[in-house]
PDB file of N, CA and C in Angstrom:
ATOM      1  N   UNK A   1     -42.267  19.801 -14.345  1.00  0.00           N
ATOM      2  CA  UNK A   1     -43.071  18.684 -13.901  1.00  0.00           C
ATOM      3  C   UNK A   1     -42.692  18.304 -12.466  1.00  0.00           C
ATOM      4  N   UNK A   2     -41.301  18.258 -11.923  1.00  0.00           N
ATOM      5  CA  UNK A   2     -41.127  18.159 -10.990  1.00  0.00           C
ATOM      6  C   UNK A   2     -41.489  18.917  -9.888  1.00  0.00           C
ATOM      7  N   UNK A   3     -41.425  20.415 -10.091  1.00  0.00           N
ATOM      8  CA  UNK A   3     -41.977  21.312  -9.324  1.00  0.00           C
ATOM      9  C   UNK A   3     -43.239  21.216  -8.974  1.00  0.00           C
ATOM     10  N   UNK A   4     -43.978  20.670  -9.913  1.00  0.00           N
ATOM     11  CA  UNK A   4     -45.753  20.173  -9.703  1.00  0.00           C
ATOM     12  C   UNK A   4     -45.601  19.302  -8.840  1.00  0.00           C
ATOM     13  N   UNK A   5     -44.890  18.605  -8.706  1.00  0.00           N
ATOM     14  CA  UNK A   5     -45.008  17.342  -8.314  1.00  0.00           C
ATOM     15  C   UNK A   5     -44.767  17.705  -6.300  1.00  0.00           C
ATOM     16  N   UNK A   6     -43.715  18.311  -6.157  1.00  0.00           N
ATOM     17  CA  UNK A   6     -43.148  18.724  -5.223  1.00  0.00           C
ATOM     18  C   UNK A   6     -44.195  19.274  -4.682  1.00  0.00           C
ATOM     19  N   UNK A   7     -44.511  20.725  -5.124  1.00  0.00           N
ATOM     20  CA  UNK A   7     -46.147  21.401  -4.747  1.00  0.00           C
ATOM     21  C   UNK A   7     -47.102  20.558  -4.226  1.00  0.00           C
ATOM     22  N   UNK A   8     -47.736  20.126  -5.267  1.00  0.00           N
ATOM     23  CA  UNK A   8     -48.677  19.064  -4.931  1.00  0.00           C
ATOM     24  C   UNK A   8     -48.671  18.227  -3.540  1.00  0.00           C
ATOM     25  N   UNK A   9     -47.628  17.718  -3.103  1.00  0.00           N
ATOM     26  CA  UNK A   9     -46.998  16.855  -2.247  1.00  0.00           C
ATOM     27  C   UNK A   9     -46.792  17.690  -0.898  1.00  0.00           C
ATOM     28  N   UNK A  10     -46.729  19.319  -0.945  1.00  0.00           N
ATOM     29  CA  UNK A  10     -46.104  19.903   0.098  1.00  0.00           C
ATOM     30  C   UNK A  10     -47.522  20.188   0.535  1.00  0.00           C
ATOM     31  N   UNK A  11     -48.202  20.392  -0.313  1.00  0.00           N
ATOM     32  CA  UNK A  11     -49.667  21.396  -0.143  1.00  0.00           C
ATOM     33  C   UNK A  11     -51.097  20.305   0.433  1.00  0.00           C
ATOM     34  N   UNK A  12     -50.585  18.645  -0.253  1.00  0.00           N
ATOM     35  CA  UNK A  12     -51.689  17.853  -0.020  1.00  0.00           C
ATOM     36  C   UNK A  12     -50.624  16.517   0.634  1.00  0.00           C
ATOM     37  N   UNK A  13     -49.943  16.134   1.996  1.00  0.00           N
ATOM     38  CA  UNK A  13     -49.351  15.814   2.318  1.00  0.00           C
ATOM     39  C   UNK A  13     -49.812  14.240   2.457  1.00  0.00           C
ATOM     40  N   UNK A  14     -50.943  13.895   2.609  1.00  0.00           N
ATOM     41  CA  UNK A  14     -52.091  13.028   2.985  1.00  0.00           C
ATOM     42  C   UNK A  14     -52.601  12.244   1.566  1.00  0.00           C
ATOM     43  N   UNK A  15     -52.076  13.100   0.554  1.00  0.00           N
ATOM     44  CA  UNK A  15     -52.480  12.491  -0.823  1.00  0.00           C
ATOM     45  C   UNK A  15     -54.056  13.029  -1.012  1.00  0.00           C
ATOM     46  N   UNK A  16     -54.215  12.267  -2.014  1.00  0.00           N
ATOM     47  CA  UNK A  16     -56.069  12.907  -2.389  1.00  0.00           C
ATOM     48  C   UNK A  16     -56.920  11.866  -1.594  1.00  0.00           C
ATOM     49  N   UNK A  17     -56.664  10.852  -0.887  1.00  0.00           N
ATOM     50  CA  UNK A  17     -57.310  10.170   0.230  1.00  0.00           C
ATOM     51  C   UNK A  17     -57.549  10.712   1.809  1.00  0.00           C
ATOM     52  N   UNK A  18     -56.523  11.358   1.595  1.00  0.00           N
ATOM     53  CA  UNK A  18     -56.464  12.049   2.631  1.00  0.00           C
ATOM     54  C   UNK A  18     -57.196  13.274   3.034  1.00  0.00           C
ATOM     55  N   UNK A  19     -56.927  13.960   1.937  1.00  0.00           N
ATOM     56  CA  UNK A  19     -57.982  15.487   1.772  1.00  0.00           C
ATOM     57  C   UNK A  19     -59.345  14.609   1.647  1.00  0.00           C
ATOM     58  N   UNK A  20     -59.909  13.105   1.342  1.00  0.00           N
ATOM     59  CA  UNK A  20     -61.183  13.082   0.743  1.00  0.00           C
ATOM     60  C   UNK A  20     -61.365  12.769   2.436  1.00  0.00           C
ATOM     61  N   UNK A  21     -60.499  12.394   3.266  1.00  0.00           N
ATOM     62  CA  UNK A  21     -61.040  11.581   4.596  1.00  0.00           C
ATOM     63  C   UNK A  21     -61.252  12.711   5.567  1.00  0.00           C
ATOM     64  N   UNK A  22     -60.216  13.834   5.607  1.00  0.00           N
ATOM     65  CA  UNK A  22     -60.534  14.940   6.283  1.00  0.00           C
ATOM     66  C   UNK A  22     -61.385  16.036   6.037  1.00  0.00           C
ATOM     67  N   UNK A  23     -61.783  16.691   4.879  1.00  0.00           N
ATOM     68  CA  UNK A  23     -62.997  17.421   4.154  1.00  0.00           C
ATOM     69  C   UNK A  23     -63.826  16.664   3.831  1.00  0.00           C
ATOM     70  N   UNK A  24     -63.736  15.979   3.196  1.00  0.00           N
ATOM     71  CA  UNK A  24     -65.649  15.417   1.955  1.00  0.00           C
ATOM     72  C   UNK A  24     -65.974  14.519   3.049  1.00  0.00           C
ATOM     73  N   UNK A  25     -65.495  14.025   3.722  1.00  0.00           N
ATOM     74  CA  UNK A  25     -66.140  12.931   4.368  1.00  0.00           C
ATOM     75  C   UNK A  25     -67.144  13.224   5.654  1.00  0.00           C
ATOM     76  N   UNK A  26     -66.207  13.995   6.540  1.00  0.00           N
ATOM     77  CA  UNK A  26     -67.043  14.705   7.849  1.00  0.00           C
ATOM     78  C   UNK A  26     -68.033  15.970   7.016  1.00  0.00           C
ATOM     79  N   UNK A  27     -67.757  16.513   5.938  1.00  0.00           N
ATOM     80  CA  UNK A  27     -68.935  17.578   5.700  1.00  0.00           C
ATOM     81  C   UNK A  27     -69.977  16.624   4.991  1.00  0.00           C
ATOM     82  N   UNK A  28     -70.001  15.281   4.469  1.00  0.00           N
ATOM     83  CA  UNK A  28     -70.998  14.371   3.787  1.00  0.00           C
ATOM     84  C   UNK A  28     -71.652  14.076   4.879  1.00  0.00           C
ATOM     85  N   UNK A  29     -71.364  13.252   6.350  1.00  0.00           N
ATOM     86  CA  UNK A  29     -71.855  13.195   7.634  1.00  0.00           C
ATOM     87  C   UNK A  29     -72.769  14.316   7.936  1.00  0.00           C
ATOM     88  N   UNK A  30     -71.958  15.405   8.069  1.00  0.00           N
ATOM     89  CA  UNK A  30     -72.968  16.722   8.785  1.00  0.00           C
ATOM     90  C   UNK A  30     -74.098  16.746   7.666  1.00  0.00           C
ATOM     91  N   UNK A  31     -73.671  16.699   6.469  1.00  0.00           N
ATOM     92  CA  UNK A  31     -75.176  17.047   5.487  1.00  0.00           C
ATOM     93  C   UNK A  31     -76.081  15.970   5.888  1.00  0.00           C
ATOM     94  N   UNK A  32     -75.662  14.685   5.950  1.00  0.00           N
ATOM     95  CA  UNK A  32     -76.447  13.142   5.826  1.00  0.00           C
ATOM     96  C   UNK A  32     -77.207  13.679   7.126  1.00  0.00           C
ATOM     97  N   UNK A  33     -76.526  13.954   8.435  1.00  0.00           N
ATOM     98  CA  UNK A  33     -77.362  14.544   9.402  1.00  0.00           C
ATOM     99  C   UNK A  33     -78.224  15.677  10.039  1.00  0.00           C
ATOM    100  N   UNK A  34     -78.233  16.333   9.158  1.00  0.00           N
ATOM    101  CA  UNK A  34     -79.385  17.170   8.965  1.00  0.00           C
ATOM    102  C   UNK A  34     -80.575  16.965   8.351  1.00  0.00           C
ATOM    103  N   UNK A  35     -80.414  15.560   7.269  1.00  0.00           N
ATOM    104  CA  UNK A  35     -81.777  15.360   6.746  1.00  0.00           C
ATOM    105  C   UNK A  35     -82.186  13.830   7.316  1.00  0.00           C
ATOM    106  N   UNK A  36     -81.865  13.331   8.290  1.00  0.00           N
ATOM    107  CA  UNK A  36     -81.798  12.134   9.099  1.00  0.00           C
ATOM    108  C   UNK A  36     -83.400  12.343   9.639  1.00  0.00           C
ATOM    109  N   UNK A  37     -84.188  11.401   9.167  1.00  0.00           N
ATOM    110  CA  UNK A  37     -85.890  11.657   9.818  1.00  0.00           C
ATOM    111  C   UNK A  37     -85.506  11.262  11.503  1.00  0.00           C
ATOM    112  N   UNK A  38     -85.814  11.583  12.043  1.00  0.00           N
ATOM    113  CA  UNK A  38     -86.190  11.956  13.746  1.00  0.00           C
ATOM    114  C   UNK A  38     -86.132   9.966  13.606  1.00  0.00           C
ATOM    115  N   UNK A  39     -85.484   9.623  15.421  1.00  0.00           N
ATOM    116  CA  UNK A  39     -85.587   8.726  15.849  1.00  0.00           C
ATOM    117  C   UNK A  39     -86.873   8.337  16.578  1.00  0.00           C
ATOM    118  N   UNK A  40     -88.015   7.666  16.724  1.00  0.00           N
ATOM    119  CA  UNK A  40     -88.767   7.396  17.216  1.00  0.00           C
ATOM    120  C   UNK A  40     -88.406   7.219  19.092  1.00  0.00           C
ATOM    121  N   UNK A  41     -89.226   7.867  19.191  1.00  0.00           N
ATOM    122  CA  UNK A  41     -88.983   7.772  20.752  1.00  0.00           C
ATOM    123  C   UNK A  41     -89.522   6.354  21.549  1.00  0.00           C
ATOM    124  N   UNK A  42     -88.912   6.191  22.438  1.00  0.00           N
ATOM    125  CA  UNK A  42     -88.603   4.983  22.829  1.00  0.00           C
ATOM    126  C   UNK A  42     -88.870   4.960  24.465  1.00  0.00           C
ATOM    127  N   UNK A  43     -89.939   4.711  25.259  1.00  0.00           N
ATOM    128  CA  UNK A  43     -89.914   4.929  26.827  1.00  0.00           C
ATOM    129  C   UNK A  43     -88.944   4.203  27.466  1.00  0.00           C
ATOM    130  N   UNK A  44     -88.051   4.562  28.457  1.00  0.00           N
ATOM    131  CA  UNK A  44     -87.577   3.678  28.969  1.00  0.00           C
ATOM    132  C   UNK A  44     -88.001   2.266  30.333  1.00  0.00           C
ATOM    133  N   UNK A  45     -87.361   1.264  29.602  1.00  0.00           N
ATOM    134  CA  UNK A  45     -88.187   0.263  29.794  1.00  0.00           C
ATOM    135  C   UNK A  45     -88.574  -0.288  29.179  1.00  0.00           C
ATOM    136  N   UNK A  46     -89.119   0.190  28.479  1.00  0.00           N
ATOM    137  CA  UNK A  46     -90.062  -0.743  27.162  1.00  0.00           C
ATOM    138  C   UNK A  46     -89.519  -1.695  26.202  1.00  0.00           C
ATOM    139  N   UNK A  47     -90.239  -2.733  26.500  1.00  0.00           N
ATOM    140  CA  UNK A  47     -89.889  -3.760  25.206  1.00  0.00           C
ATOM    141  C   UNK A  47     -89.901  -3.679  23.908  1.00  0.00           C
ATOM    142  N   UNK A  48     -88.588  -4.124  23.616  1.00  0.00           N
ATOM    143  CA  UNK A  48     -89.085  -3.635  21.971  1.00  0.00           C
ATOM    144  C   UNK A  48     -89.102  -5.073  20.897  1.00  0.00           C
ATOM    145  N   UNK A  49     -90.323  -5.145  20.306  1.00  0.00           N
ATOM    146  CA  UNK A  49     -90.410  -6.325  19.638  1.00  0.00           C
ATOM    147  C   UNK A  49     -89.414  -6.848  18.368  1.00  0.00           C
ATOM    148  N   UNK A  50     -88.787  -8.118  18.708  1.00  0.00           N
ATOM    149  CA  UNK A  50     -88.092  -8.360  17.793  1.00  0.00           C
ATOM    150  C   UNK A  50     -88.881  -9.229  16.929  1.00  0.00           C
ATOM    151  N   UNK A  51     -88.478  -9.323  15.607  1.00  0.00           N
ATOM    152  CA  UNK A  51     -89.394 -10.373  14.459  1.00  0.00           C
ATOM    153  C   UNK A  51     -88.280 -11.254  14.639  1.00  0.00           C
ATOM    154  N   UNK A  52     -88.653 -12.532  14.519  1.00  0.00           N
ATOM    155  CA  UNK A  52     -88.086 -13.800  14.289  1.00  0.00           C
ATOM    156  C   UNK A  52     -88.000 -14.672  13.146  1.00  0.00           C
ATOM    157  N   UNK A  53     -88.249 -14.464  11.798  1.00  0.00           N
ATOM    158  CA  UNK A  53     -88.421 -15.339  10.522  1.00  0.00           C
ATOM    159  C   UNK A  53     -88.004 -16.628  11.147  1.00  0.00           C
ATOM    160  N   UNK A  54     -88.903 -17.656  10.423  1.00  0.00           N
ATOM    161  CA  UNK A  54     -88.784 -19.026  10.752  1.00  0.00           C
ATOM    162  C   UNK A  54     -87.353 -19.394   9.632  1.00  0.00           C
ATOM    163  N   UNK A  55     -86.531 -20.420  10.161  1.00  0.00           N
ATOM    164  CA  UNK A  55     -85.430 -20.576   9.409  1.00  0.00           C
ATOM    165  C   UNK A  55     -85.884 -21.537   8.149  1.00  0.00           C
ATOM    166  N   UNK A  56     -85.760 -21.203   6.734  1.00  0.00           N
ATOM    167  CA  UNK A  56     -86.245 -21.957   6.020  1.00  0.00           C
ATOM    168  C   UNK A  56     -84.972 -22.009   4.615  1.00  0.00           C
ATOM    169  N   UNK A  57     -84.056 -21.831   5.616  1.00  0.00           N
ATOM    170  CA  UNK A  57     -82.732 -22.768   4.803  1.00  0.00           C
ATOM    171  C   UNK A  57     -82.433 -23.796   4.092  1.00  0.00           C
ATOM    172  N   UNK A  58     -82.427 -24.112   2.640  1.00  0.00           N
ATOM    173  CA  UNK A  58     -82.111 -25.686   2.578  1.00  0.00           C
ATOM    174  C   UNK A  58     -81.122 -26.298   3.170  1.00  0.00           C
ATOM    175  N   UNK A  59     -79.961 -25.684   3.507  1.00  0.00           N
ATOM    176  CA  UNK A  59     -78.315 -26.473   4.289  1.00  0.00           C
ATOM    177  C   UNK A  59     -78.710 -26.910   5.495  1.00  0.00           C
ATOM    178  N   UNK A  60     -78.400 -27.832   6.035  1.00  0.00           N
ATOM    179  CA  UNK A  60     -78.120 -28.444   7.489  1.00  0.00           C
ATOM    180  C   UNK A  60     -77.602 -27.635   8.249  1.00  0.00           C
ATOM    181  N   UNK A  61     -78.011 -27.554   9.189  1.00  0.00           N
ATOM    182  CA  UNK A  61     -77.550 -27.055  10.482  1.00  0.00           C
ATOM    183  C   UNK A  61     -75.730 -26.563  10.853  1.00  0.00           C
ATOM    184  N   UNK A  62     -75.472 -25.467  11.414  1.00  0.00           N
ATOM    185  CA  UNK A  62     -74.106 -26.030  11.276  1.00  0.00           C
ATOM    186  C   UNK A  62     -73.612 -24.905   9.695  1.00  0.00           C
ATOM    187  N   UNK A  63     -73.913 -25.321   8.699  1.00  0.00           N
ATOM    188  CA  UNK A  63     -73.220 -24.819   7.349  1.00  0.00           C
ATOM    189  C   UNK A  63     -73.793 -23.181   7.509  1.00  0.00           C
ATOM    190  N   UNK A  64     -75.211 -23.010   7.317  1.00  0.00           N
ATOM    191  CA  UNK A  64     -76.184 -21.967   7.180  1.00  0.00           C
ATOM    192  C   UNK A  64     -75.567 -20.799   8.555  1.00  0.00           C
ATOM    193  N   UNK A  65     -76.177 -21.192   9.444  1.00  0.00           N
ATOM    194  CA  UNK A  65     -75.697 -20.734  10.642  1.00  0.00           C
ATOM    195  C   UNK A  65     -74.103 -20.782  11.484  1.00  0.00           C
ATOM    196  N   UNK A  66     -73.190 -21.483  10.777  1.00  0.00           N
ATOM    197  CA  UNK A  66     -71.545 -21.247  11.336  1.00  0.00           C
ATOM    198  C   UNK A  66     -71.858 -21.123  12.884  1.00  0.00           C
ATOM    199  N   UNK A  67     -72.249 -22.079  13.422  1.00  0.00           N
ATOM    200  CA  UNK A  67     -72.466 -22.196  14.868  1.00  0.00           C
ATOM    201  C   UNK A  67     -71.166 -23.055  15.441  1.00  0.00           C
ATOM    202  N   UNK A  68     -70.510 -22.414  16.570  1.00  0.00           N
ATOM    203  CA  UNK A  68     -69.335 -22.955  17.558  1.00  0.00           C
ATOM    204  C   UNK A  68     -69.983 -24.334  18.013  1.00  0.00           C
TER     205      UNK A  68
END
């Protein structure tokens, strides 16, 4: 059991967080970005419209918004 243990430890130094942060994680990225639909092109310059929802909070001012 100890020898497993030792192995384990020599071979995955990083733990199993570690192997998940250096393999699964950057090859999950590259897959996620290959099926990423195209960014809409954008002229430069151009305004880009923001939406504004009207604030229709019940809290007072201050609580809702955590304003300085």
């Amino acid at each position: 059991m100890a020898a497993l243990f030792i192995g384990v430890t020599m071979a995955f130094p990083m733990g199993l967080a570690g192997l998940w942060e250096s393999h699964v994680v950057p090859w999950w990225k590259r897959l996620r970005a290959g099926k990423a639909p195209p960014a809409p092109a954008v002229a430069p310059g151009a305004a880009i419209p923001v939406a504004s929802a009207p604030d229709t909070s019940p809290l007072p001012g201050g609580i809702s918004g955590q304003q300085a």
